[in-house]
PDB file of N, CA and C in Angstrom:
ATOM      1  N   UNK A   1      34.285 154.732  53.381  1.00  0.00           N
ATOM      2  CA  UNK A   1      34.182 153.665  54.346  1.00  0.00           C
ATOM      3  C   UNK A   1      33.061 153.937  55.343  1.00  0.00           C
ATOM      4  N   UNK A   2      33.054 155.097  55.843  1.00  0.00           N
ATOM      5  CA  UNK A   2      32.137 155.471  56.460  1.00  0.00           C
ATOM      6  C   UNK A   2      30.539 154.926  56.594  1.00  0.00           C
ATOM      7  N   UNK A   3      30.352 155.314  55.352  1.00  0.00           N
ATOM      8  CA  UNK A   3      28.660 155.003  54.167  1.00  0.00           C
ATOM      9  C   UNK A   3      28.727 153.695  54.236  1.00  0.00           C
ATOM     10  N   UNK A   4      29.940 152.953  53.396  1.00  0.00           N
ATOM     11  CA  UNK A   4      29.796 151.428  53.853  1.00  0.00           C
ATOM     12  C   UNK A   4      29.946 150.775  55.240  1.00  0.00           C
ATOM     13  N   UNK A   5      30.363 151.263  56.051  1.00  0.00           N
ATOM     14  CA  UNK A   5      29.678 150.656  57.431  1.00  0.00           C
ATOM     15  C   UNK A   5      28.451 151.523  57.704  1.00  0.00           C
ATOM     16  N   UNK A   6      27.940 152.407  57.257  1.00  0.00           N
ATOM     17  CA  UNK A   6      26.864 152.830  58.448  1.00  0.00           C
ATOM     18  C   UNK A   6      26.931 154.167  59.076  1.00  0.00           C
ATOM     19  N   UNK A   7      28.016 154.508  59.234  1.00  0.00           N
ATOM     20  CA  UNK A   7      27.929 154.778  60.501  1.00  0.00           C
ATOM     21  C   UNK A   7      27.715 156.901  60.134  1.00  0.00           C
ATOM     22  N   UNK A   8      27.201 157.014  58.760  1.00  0.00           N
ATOM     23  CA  UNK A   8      26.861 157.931  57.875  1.00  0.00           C
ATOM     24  C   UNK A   8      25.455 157.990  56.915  1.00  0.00           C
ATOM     25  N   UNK A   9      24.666 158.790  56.779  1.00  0.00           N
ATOM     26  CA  UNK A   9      23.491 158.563  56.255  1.00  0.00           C
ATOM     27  C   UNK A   9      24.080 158.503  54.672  1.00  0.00           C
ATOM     28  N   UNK A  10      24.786 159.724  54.659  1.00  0.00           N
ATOM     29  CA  UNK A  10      25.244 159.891  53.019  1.00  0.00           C
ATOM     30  C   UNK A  10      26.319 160.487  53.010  1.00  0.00           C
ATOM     31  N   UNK A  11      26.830 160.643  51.614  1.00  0.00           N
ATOM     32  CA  UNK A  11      28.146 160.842  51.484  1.00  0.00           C
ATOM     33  C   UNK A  11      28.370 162.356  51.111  1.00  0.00           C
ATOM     34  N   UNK A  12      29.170 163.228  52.421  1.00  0.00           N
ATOM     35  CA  UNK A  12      29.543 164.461  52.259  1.00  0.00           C
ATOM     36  C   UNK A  12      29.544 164.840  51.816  1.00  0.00           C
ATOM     37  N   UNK A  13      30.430 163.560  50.594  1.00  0.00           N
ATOM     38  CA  UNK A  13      31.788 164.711  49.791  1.00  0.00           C
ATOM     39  C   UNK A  13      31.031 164.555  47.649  1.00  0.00           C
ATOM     40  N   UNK A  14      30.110 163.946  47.957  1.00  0.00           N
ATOM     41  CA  UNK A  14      29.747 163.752  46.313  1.00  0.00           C
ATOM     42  C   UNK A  14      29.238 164.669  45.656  1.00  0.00           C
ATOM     43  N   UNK A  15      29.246 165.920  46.149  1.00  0.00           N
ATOM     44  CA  UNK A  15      28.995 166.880  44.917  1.00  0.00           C
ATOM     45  C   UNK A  15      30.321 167.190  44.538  1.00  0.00           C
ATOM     46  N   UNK A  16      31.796 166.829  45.232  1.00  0.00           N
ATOM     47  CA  UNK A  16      33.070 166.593  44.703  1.00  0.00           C
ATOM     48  C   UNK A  16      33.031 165.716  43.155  1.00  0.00           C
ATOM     49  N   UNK A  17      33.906 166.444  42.115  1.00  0.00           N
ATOM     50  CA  UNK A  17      34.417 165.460  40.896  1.00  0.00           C
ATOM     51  C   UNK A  17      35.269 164.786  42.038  1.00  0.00           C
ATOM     52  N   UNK A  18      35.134 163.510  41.174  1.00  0.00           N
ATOM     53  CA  UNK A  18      35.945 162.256  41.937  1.00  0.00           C
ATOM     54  C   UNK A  18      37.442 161.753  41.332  1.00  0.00           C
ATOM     55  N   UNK A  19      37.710 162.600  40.053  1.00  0.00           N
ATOM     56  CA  UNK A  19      39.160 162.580  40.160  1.00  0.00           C
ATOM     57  C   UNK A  19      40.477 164.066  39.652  1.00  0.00           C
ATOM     58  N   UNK A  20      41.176 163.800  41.126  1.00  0.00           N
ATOM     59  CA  UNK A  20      42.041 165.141  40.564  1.00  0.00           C
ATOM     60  C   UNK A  20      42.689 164.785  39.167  1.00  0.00           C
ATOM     61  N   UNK A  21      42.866 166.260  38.789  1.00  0.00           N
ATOM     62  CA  UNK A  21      43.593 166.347  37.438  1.00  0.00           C
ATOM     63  C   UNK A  21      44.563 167.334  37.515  1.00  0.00           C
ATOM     64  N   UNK A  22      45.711 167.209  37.352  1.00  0.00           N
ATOM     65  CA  UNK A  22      46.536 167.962  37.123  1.00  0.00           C
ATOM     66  C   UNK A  22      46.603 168.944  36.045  1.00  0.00           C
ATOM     67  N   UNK A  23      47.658 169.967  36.127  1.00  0.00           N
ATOM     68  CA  UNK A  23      48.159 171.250  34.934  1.00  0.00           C
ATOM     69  C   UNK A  23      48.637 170.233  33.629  1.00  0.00           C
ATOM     70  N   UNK A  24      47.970 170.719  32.958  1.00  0.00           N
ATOM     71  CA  UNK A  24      48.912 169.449  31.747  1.00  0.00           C
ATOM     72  C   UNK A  24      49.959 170.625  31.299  1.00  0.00           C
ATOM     73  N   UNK A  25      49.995 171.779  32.041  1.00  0.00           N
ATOM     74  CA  UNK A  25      51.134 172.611  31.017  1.00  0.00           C
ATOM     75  C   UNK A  25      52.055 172.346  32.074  1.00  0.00           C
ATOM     76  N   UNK A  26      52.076 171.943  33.019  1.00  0.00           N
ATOM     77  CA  UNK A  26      53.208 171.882  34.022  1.00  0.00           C
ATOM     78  C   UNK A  26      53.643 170.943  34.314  1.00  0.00           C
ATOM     79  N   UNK A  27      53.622 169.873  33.247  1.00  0.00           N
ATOM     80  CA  UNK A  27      54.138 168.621  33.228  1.00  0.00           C
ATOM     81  C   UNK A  27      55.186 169.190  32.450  1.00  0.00           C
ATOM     82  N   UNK A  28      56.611 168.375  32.942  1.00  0.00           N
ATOM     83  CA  UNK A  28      57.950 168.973  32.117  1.00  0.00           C
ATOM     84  C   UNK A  28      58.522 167.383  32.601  1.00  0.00           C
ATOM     85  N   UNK A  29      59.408 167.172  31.578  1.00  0.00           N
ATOM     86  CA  UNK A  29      59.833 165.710  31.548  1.00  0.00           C
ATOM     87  C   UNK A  29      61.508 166.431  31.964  1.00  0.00           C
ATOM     88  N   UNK A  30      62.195 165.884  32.777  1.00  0.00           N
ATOM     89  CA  UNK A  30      63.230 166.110  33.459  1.00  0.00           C
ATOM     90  C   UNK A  30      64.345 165.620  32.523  1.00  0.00           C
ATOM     91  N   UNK A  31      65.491 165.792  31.955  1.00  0.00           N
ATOM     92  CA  UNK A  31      66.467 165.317  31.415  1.00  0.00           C
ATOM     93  C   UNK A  31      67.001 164.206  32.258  1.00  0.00           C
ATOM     94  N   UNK A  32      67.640 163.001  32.626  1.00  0.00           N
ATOM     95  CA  UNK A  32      68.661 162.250  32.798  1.00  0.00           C
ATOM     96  C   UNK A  32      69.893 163.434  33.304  1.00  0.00           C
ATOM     97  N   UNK A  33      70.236 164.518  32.233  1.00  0.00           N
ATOM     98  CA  UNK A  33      71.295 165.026  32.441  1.00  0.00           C
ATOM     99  C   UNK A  33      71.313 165.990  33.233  1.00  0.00           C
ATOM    100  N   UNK A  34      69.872 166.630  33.219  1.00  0.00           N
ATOM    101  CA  UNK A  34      70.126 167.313  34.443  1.00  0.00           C
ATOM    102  C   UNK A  34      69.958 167.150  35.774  1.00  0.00           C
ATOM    103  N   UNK A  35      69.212 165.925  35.639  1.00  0.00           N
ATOM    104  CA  UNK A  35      69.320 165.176  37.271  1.00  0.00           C
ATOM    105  C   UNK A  35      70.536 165.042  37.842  1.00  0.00           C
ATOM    106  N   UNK A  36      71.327 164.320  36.995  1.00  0.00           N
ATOM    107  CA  UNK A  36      72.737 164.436  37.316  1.00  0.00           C
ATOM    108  C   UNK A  36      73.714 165.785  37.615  1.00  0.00           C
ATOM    109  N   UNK A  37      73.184 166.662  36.913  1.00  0.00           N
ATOM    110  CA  UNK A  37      73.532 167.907  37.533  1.00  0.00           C
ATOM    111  C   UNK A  37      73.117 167.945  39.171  1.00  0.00           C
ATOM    112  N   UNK A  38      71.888 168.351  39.543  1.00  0.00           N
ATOM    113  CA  UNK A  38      71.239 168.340  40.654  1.00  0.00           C
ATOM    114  C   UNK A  38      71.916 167.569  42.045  1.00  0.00           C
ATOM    115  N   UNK A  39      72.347 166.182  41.407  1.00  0.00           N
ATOM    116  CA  UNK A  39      72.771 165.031  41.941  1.00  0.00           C
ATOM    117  C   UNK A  39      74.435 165.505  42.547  1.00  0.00           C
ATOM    118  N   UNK A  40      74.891 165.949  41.521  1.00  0.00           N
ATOM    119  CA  UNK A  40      76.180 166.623  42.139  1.00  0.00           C
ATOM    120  C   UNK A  40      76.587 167.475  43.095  1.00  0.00           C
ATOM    121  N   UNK A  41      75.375 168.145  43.298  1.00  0.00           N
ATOM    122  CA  UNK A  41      75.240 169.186  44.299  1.00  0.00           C
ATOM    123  C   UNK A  41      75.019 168.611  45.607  1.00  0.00           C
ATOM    124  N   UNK A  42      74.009 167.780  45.490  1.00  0.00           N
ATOM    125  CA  UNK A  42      73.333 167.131  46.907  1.00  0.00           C
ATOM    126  C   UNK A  42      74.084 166.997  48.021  1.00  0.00           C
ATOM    127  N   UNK A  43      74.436 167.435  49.034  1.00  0.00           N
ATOM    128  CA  UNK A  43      75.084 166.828  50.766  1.00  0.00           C
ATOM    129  C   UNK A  43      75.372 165.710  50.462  1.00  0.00           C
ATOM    130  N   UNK A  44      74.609 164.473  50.370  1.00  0.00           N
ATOM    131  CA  UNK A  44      75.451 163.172  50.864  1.00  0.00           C
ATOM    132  C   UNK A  44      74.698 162.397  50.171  1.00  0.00           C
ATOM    133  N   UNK A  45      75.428 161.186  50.384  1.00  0.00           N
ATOM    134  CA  UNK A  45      74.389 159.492  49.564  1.00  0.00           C
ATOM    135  C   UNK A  45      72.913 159.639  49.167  1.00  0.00           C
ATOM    136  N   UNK A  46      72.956 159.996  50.777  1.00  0.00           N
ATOM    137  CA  UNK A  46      71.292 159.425  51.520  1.00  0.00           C
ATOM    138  C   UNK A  46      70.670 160.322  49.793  1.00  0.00           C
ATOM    139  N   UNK A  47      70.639 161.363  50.164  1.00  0.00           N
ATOM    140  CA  UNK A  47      70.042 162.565  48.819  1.00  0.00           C
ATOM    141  C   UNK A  47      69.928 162.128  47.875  1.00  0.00           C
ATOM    142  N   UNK A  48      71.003 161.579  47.346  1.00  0.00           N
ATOM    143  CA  UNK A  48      71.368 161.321  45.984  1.00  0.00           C
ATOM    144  C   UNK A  48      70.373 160.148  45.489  1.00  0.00           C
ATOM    145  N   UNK A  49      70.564 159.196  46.804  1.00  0.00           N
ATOM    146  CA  UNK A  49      70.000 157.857  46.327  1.00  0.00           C
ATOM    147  C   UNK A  49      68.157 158.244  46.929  1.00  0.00           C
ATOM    148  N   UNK A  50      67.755 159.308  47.425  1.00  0.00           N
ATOM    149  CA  UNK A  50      66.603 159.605  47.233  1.00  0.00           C
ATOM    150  C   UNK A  50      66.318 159.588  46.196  1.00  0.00           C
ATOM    151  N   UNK A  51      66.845 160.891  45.783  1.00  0.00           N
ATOM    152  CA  UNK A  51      66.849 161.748  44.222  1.00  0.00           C
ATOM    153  C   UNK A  51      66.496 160.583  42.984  1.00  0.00           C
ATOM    154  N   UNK A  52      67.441 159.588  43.250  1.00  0.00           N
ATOM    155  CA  UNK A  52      67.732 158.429  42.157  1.00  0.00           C
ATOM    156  C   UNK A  52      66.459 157.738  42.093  1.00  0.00           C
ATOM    157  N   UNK A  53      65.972 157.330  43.144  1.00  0.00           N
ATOM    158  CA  UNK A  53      65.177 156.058  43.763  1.00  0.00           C
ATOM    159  C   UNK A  53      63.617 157.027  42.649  1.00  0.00           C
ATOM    160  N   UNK A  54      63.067 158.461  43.410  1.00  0.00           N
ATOM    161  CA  UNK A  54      62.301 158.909  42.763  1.00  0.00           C
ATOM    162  C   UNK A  54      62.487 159.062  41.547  1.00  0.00           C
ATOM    163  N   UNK A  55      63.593 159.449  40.584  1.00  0.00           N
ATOM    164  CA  UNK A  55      63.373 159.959  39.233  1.00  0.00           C
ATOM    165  C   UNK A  55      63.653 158.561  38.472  1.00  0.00           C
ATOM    166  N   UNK A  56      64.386 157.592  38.600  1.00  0.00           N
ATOM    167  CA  UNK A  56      64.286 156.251  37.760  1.00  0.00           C
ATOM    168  C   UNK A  56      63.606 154.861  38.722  1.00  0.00           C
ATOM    169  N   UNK A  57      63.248 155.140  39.738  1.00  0.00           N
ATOM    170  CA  UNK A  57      62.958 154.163  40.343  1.00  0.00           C
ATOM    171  C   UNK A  57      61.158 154.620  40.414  1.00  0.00           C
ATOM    172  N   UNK A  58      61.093 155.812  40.306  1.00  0.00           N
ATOM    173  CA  UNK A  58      58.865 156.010  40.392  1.00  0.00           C
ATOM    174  C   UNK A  58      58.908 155.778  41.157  1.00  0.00           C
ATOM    175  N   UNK A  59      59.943 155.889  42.388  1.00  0.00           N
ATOM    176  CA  UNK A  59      59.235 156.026  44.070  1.00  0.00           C
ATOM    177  C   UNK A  59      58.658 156.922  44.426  1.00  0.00           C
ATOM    178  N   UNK A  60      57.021 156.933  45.143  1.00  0.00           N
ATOM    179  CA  UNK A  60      56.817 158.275  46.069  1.00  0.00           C
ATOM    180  C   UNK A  60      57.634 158.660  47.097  1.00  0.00           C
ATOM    181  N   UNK A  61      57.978 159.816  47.506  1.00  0.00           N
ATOM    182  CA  UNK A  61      59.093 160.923  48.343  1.00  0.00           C
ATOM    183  C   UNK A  61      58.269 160.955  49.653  1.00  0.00           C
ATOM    184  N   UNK A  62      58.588 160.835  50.409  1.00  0.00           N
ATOM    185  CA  UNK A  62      59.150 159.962  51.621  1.00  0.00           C
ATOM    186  C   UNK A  62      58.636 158.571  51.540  1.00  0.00           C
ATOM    187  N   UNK A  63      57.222 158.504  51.681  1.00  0.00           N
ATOM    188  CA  UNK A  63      56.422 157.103  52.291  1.00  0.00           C
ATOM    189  C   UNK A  63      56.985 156.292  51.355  1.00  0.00           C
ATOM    190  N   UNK A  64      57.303 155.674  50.228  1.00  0.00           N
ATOM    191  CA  UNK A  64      58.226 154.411  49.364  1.00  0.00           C
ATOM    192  C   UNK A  64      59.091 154.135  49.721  1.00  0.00           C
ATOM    193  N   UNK A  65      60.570 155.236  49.675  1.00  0.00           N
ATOM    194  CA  UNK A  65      61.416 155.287  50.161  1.00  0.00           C
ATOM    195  C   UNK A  65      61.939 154.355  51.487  1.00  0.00           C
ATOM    196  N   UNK A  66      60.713 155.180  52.131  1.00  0.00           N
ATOM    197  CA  UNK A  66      60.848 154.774  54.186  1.00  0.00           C
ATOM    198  C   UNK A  66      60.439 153.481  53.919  1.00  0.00           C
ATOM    199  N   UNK A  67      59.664 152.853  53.334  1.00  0.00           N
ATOM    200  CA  UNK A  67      58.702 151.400  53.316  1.00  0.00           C
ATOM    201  C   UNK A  67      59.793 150.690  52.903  1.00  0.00           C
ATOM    202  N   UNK A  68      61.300 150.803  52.330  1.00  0.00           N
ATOM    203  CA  UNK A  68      62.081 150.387  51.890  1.00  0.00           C
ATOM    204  C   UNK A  68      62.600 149.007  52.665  1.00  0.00           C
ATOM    205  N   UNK A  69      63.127 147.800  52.318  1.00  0.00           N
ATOM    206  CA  UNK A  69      63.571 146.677  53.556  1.00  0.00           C
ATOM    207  C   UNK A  69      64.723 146.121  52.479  1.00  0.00           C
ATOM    208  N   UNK A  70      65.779 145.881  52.926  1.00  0.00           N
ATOM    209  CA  UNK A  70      66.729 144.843  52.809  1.00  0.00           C
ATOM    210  C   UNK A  70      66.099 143.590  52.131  1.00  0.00           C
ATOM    211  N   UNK A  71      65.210 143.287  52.934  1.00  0.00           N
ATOM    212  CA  UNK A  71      64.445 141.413  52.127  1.00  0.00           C
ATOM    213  C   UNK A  71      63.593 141.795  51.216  1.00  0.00           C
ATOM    214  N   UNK A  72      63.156 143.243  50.918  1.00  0.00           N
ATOM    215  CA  UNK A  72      62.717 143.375  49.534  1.00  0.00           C
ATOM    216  C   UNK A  72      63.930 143.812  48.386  1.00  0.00           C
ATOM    217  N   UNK A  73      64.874 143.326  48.366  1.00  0.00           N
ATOM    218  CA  UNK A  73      66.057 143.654  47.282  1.00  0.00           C
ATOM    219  C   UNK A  73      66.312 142.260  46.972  1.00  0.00           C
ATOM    220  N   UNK A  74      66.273 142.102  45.755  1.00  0.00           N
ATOM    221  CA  UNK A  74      66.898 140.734  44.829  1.00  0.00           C
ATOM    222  C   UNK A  74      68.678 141.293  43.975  1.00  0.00           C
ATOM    223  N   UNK A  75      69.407 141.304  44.810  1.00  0.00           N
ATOM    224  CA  UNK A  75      70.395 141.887  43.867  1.00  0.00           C
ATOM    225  C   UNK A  75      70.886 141.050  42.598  1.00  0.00           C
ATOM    226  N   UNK A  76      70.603 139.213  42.625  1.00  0.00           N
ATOM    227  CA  UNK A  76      71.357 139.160  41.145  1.00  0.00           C
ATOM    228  C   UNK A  76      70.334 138.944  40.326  1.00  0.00           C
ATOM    229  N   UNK A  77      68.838 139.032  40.677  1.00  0.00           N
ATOM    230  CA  UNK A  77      67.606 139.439  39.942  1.00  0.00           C
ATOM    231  C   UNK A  77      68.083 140.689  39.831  1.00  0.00           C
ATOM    232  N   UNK A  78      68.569 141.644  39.779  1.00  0.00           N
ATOM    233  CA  UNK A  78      68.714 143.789  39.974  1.00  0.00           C
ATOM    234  C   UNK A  78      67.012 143.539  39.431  1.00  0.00           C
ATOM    235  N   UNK A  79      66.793 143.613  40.911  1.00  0.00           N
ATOM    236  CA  UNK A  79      65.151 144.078  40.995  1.00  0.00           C
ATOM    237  C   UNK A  79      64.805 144.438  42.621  1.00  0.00           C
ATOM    238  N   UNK A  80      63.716 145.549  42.590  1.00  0.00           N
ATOM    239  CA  UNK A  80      63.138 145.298  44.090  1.00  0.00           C
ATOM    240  C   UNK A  80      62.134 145.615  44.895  1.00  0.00           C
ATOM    241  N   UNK A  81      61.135 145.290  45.727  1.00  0.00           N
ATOM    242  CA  UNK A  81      59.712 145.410  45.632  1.00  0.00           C
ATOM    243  C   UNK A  81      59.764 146.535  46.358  1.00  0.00           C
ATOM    244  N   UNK A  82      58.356 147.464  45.491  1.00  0.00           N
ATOM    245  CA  UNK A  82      57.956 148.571  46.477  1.00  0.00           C
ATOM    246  C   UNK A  82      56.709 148.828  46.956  1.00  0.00           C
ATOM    247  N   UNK A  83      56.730 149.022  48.480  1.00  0.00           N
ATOM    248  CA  UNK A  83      55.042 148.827  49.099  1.00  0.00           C
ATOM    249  C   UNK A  83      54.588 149.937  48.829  1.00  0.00           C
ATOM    250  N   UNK A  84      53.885 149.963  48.485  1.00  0.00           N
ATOM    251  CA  UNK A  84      52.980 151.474  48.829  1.00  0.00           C
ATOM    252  C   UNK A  84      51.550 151.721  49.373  1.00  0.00           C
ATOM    253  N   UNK A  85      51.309 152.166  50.485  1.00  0.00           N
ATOM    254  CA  UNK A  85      50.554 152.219  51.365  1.00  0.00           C
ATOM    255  C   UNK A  85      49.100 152.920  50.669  1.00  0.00           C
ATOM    256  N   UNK A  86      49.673 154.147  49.528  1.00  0.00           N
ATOM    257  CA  UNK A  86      48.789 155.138  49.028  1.00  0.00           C
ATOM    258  C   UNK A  86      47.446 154.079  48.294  1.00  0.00           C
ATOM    259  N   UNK A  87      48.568 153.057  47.535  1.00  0.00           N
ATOM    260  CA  UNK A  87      47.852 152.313  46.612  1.00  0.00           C
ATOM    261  C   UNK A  87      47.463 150.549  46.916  1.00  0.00           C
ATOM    262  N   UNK A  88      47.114 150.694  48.308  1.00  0.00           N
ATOM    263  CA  UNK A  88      47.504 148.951  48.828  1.00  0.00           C
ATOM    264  C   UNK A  88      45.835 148.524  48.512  1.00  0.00           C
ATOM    265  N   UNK A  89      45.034 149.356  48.806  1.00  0.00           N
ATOM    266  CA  UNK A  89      43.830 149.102  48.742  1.00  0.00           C
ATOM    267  C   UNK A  89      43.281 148.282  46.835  1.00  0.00           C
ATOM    268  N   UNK A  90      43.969 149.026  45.932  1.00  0.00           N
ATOM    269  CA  UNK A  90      44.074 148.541  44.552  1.00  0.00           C
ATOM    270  C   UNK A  90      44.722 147.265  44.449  1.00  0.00           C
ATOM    271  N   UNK A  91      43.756 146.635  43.233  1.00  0.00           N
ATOM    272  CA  UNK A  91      44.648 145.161  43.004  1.00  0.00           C
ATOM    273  C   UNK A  91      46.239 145.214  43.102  1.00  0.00           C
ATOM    274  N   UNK A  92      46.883 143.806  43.364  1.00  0.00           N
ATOM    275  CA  UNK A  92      47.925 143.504  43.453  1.00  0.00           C
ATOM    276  C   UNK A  92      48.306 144.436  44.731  1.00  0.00           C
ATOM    277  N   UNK A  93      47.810 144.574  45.997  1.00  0.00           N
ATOM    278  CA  UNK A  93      47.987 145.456  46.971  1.00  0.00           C
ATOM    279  C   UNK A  93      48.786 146.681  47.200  1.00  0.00           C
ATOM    280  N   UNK A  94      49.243 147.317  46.308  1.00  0.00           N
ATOM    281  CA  UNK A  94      49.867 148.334  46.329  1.00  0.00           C
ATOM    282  C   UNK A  94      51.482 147.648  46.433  1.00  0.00           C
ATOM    283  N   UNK A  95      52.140 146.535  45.734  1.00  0.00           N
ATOM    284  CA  UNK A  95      52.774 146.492  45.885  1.00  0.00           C
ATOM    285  C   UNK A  95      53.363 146.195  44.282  1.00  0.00           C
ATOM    286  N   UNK A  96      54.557 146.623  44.212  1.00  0.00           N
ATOM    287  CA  UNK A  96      55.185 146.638  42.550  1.00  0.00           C
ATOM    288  C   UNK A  96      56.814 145.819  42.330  1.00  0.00           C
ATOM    289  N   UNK A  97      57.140 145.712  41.445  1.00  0.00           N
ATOM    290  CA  UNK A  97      58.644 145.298  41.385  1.00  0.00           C
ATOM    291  C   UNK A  97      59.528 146.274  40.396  1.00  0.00           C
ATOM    292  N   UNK A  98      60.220 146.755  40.559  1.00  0.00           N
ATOM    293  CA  UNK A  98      61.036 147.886  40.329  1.00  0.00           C
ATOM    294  C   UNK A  98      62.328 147.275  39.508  1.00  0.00           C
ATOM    295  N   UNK A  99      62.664 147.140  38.605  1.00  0.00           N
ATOM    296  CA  UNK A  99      64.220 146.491  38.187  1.00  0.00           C
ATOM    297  C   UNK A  99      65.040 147.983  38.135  1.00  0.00           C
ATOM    298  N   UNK A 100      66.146 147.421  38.375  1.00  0.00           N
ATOM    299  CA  UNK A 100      67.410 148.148  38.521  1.00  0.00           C
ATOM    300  C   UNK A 100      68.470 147.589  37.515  1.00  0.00           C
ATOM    301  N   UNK A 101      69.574 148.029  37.337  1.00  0.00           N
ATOM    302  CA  UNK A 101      70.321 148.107  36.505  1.00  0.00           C
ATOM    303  C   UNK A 101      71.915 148.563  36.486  1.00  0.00           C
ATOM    304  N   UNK A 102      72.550 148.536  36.314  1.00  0.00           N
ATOM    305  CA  UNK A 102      73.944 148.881  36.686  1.00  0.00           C
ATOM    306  C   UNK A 102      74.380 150.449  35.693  1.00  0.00           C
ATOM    307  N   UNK A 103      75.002 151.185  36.210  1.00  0.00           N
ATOM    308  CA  UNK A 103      74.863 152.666  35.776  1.00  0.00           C
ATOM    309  C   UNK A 103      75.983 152.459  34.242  1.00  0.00           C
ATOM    310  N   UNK A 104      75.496 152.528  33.287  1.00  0.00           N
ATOM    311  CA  UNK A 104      76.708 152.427  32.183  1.00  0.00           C
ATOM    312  C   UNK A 104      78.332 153.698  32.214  1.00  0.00           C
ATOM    313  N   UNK A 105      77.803 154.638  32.810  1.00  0.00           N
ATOM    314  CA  UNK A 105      78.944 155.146  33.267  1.00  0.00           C
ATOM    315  C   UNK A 105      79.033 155.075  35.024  1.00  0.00           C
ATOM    316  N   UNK A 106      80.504 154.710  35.538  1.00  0.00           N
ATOM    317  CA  UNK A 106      80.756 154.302  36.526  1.00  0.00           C
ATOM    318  C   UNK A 106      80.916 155.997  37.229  1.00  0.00           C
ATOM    319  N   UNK A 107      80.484 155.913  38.222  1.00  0.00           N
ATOM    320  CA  UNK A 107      80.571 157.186  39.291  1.00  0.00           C
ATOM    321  C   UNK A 107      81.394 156.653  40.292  1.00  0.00           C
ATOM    322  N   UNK A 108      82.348 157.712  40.947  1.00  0.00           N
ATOM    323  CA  UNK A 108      83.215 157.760  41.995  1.00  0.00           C
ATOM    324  C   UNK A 108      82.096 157.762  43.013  1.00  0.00           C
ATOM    325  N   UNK A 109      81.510 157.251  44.157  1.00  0.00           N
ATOM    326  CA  UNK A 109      80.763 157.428  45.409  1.00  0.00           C
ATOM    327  C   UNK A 109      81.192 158.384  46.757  1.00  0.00           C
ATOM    328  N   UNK A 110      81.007 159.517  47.100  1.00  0.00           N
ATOM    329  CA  UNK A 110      81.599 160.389  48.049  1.00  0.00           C
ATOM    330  C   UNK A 110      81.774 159.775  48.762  1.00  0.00           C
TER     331      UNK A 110
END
């Protein structure tokens, strides 16, 4: 932004590669079942329905979460929009629709 207003002759950072890349060996795909392990352990709701929101919902951990509103939930659509600030600048403004679903096995709620 800088360069495009001006207010910079040139750009710092371009002898930087311009995109991170991750460990491809440290990608590990999480079981369902052992989330639910994990999930059992957790203190309270709030955790759980973090926990949930990130591993089937692809929320980012905190900032999605927190961006969360009541008038973005369609409950008899089970769908619900998520802002994301990281990615607002990208088409469709950083904002997505998330469907939800009803858990095929029923859980007791602490």
């Amino acid at each position: 932004m800088a360069l495009r207003w001006k207010l910079i002759a040139e750009n710092p950072f371009a002898h930087l590669k311009g995109a991170v890349k991750g460990d491809p060996a440290r990608r590990v795909f999480v079981p369902a079942e052992t989330v639910a392990k994990v999930m059992e352990v957790l203190p309270n709701t709030q955790w759980r329905l973090l926990v949930g929101l990130a591993r089937w919902g692809g929320l980012r951990i905190p900032s999605e979460a927190l961006s969360l509103k009541w008038r973005d939930v369609d409950i008899p659509g089970r769908r619900f929009i998520v802002r994301a600030s990281k990615t607002e600048h990208h088409e469709g403004g950083g904002v997505r629709v998330v469907s939800s679903w009803p858990m095929t096995k029923r859980r007791r709620v602490r």
